[in-house]
Protein backbone atom coordinates (compact mmCIF):
# COMPACT_ATOMS: atom_id res chain seq x y z
CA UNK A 1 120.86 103.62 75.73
CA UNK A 2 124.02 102.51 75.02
CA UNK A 3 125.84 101.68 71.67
CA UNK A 4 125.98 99.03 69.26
CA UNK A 5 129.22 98.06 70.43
CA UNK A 6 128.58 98.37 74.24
CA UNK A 7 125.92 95.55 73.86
CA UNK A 8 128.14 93.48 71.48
CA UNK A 9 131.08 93.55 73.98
CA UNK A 10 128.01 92.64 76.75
CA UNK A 11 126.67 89.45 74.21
CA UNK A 12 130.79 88.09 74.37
CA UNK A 13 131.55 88.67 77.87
CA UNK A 14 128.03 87.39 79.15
CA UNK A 15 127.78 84.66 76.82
CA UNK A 16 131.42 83.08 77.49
CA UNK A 17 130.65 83.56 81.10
CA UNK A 18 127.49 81.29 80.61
CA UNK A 19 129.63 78.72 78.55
CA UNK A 20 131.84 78.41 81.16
CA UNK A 21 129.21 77.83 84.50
CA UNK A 22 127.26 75.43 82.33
CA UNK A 23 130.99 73.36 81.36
CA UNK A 24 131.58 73.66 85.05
CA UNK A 25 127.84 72.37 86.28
CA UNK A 26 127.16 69.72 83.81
CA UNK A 27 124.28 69.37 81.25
CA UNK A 28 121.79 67.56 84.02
CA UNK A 29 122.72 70.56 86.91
CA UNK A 30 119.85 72.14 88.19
CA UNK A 31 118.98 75.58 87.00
CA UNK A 32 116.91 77.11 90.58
CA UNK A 33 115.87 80.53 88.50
CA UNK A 34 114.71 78.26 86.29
CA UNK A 35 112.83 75.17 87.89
CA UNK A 36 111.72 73.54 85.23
CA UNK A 37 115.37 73.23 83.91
CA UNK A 38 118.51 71.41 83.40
CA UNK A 39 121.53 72.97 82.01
CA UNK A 40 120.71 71.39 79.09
CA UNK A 41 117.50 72.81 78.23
CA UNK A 42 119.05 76.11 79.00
CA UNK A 43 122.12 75.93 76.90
CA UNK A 44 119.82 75.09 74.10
CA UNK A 45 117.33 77.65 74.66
CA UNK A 46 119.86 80.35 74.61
CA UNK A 47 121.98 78.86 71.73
CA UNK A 48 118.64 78.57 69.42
CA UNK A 49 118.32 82.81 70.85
CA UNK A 50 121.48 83.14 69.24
CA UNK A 51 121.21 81.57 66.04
CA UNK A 52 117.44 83.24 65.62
CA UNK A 53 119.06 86.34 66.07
CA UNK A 54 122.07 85.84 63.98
CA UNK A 55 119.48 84.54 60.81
CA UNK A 56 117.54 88.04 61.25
CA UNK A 57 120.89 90.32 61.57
CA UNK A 58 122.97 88.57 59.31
CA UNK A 59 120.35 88.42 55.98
CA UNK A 60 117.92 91.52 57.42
CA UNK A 61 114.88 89.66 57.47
CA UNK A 62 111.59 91.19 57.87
CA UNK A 63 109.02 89.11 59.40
CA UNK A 64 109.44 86.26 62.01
CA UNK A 65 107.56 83.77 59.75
CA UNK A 66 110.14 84.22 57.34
CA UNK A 67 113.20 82.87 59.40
CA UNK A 68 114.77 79.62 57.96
CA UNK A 69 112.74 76.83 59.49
CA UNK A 70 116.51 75.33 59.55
CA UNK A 71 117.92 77.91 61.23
CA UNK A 72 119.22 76.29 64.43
CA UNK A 73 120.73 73.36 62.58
CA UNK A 74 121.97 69.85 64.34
CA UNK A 75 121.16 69.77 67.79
CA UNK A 76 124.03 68.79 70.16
CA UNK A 77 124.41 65.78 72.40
CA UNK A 78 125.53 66.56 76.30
CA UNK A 79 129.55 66.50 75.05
CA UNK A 80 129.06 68.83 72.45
CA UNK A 81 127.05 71.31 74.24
CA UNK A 82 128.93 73.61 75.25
CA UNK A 83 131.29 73.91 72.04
CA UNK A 84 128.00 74.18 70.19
CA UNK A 85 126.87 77.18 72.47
CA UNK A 86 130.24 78.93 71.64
CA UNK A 87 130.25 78.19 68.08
CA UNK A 88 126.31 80.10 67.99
CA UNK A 89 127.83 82.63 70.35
CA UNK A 90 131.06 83.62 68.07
CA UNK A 91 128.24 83.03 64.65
CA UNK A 92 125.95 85.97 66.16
CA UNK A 93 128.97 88.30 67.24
CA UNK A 94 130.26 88.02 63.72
CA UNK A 95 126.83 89.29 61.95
CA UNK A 96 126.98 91.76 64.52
CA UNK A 97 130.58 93.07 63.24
CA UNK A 98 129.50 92.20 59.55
CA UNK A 99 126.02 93.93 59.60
CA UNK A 100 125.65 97.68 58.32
CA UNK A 101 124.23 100.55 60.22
CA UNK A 102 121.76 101.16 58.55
CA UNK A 103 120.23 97.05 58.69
CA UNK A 104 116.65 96.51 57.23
CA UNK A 105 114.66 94.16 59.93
CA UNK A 106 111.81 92.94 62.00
CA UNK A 107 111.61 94.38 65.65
CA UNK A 108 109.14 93.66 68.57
CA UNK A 109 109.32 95.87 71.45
CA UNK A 110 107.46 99.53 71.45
CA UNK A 111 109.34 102.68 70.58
CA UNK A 112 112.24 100.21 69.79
CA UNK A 113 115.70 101.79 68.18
CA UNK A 114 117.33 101.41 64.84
CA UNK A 115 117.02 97.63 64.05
CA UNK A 116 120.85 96.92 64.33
CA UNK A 117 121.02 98.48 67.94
CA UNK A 118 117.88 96.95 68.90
CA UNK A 119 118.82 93.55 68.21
CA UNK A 120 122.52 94.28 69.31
CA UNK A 121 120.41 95.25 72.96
CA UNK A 122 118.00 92.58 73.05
CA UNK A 123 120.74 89.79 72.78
CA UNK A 124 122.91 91.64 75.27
CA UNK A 125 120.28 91.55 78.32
CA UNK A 126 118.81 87.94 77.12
CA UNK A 127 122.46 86.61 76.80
CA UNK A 128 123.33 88.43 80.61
CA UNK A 129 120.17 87.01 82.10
CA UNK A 130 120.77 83.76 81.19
CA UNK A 131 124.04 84.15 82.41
CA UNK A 132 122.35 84.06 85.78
CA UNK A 133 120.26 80.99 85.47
CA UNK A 134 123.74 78.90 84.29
CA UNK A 135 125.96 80.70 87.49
CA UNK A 136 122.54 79.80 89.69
CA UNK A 137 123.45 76.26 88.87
CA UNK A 138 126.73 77.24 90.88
CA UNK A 139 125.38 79.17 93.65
CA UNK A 140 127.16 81.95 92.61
CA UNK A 141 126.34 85.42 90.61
CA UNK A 142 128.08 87.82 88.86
CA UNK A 143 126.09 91.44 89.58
CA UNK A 144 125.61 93.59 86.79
CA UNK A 145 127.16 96.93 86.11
CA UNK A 146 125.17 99.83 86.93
CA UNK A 147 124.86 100.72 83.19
CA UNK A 148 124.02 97.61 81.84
CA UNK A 149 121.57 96.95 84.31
CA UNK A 150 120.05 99.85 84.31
CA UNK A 151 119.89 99.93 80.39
CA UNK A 152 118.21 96.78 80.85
CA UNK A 153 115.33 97.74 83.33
CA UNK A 154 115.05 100.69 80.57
CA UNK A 155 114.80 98.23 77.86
CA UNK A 156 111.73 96.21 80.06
CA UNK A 157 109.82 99.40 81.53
CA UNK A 158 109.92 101.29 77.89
CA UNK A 159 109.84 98.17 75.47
CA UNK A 160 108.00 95.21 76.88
CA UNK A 161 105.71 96.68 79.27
CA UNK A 162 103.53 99.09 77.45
CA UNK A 163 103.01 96.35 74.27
CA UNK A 164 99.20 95.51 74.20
CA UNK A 165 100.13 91.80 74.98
CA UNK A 166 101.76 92.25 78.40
CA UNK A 167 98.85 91.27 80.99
CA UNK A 168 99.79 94.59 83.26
CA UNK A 169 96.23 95.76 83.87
CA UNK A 170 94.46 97.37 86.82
CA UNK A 171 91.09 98.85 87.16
CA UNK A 172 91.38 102.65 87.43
CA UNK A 173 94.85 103.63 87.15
CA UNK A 174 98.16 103.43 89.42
CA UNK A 175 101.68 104.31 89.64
CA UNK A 176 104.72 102.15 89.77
CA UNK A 177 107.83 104.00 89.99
CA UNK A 178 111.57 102.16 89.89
CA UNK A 179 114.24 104.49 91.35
CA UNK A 180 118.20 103.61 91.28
CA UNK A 181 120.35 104.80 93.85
CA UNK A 182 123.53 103.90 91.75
CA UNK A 183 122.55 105.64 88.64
CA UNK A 184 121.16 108.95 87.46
CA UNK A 185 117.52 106.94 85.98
CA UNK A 186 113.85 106.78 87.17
CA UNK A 187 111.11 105.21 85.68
CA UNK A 188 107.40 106.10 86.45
CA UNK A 189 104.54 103.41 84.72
CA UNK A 190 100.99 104.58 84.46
CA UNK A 191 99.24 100.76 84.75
CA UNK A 192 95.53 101.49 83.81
CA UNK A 193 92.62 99.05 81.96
CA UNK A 194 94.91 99.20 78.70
CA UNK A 195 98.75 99.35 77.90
CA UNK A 196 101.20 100.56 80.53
CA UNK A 197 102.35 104.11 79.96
CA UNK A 198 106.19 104.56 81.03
CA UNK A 199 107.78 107.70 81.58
CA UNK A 200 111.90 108.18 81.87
CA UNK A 201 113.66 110.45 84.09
CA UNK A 202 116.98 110.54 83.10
CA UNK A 203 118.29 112.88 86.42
CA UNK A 204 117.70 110.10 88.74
CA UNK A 205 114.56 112.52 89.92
CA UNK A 206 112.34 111.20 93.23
CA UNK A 207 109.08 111.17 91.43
CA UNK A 208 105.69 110.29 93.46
CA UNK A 209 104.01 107.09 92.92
CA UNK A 210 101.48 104.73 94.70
CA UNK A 211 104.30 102.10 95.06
CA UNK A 212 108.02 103.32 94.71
CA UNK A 213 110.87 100.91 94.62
CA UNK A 214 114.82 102.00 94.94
CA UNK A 215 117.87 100.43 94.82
CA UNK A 216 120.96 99.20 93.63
CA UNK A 217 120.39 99.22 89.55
CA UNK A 218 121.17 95.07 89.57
CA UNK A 219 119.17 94.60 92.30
CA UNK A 220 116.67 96.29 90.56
CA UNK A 221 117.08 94.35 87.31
CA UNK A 222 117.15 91.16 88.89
CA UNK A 223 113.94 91.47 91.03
CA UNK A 224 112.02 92.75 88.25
CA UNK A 225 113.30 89.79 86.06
CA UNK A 226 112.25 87.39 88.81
CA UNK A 227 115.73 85.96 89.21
CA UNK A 228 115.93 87.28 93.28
CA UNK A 229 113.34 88.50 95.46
CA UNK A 230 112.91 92.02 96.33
CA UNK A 231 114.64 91.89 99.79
CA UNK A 232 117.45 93.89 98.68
CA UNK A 233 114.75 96.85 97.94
CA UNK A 234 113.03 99.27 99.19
CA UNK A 235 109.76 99.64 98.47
CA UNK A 236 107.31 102.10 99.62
CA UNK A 237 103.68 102.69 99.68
CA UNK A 238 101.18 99.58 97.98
CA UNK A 239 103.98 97.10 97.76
CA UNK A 240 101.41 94.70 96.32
CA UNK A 241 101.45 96.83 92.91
CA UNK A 242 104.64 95.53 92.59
CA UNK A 243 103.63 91.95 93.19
CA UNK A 244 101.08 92.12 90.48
CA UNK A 245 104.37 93.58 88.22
CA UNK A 246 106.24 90.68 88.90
CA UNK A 247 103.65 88.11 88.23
CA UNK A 248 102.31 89.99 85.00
CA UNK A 249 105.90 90.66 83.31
CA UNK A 250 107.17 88.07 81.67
CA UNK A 251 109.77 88.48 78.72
CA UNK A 252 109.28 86.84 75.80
CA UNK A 253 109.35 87.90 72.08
CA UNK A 254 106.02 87.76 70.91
């Protein structure tokens, strides 16, 4: 895991990257990682993220429900779209600079880490993914790091999948391991009739599994975020485990 400034530094560089491929595509582009779409509704989405986040950091609340109901404020028209992104953007990197250590606050993932960090993390990889969708507009992509990626599978395998909402469910029980060839980390998932159990190896150890996939770490992190296809990996034994992953694995908050 990294540190509460690694991820803010991720949340400015990500999130000016995305400001500046959705000023370059237009509010009407076409997001293709995102079909249903327009720059638009992505710009939104991610600047309502921000401001959610930025009401929970910046006054430690501690409960969803109890987030302003006027919390995202005057919604923009297309000219004022991006400028309203970057104003949310700079809002939620200053509650992260203002907010103390020690922050009081709601989390949502299992096993999650000290509130401040947590939230510091969640906006990092949210921010970097949607990063994607707005340079998809383009045609274009920035890859990940190794680190960030791969502290961003960590954050999906360990935090979303084992919560008793994710639809990851098998009769019996298999094994789905994720295996990075550019950094020292390797996941294993238990996938039974209840909650995914995920185990970290943090020696980049070759661990046996019914389906094993390896790869580049944002190859890895894109694939299992449904924003490429799984060319780029390899993937050995009951590749369809993996399939189910994909189509069971969806990020969201709740």
């Amino acid at each position: 895991m990294l540190d509460r400034d690694a991820y803010v530094a991720i949340i400015e560089t990500e999130g000016r990257r995305l400001a500046m491929a959705a000023s370059m595509a237009g509010p009407g582009a076409l997001v293709p990682t995102c079909p249903e779409w327009v720059m638009r509704d992505l710009v939104l989405h991610q600047g309502e993220v921000h401001r959610w986040a930025t009401a929970v950091v910046a006054n430690g609340i501690a409960k969803p429900s109890a987030v302003p109901a006027d919390h995202v404020g005057q919604l923009p028209g297309d000219d004022g779209l991006v400028e309203w992104f970057t104003n949310g953007l700079d809002g939620l990197l200053a509650a992260f600079q203002d907010a103390p250590d020690d922050l009081a606050a709601f989390t949502f993932l299992a096993d999650p880490p000290q509130p401040l960090v947590f939230w510091a993390r969640r906006q990092a990889h949210e921010t970097a993914m949607h990063r994607v969708d707005a340079e998809a507009a383009l045609q274009v992509r920035t890859p990940f790091t190794p680190e960030a990626a791969a502290d961003g599978i960590d954050e999906m395998l360990t935090g979303f999948v084992p919560r008793k909402h994710t639809p990851l469910r098998v009769e019996g029980e298999r094994t789905l391991a994720v295996r990075l060839v550019d950094h020292d980390m390797t996941w294993r998932m238990t996938i039974g009739e209840g909650p995914a159990v995920t185990v970290r190896f943090g020696d980049g150890s070759a661990v046996e599994a019914d389906c094993v996939v390896t790869g580049a770490a944002s190859d890895v992190h894109l694939a299992l975020w449904n924003r490429q296809g799984i060319d780029p990996l390899t993937v050995t034994g009951d590749g369809s485990l993996l399939d189910h992953f994909r189509t069971s694995v969806r990020i969201s908050w709740a």
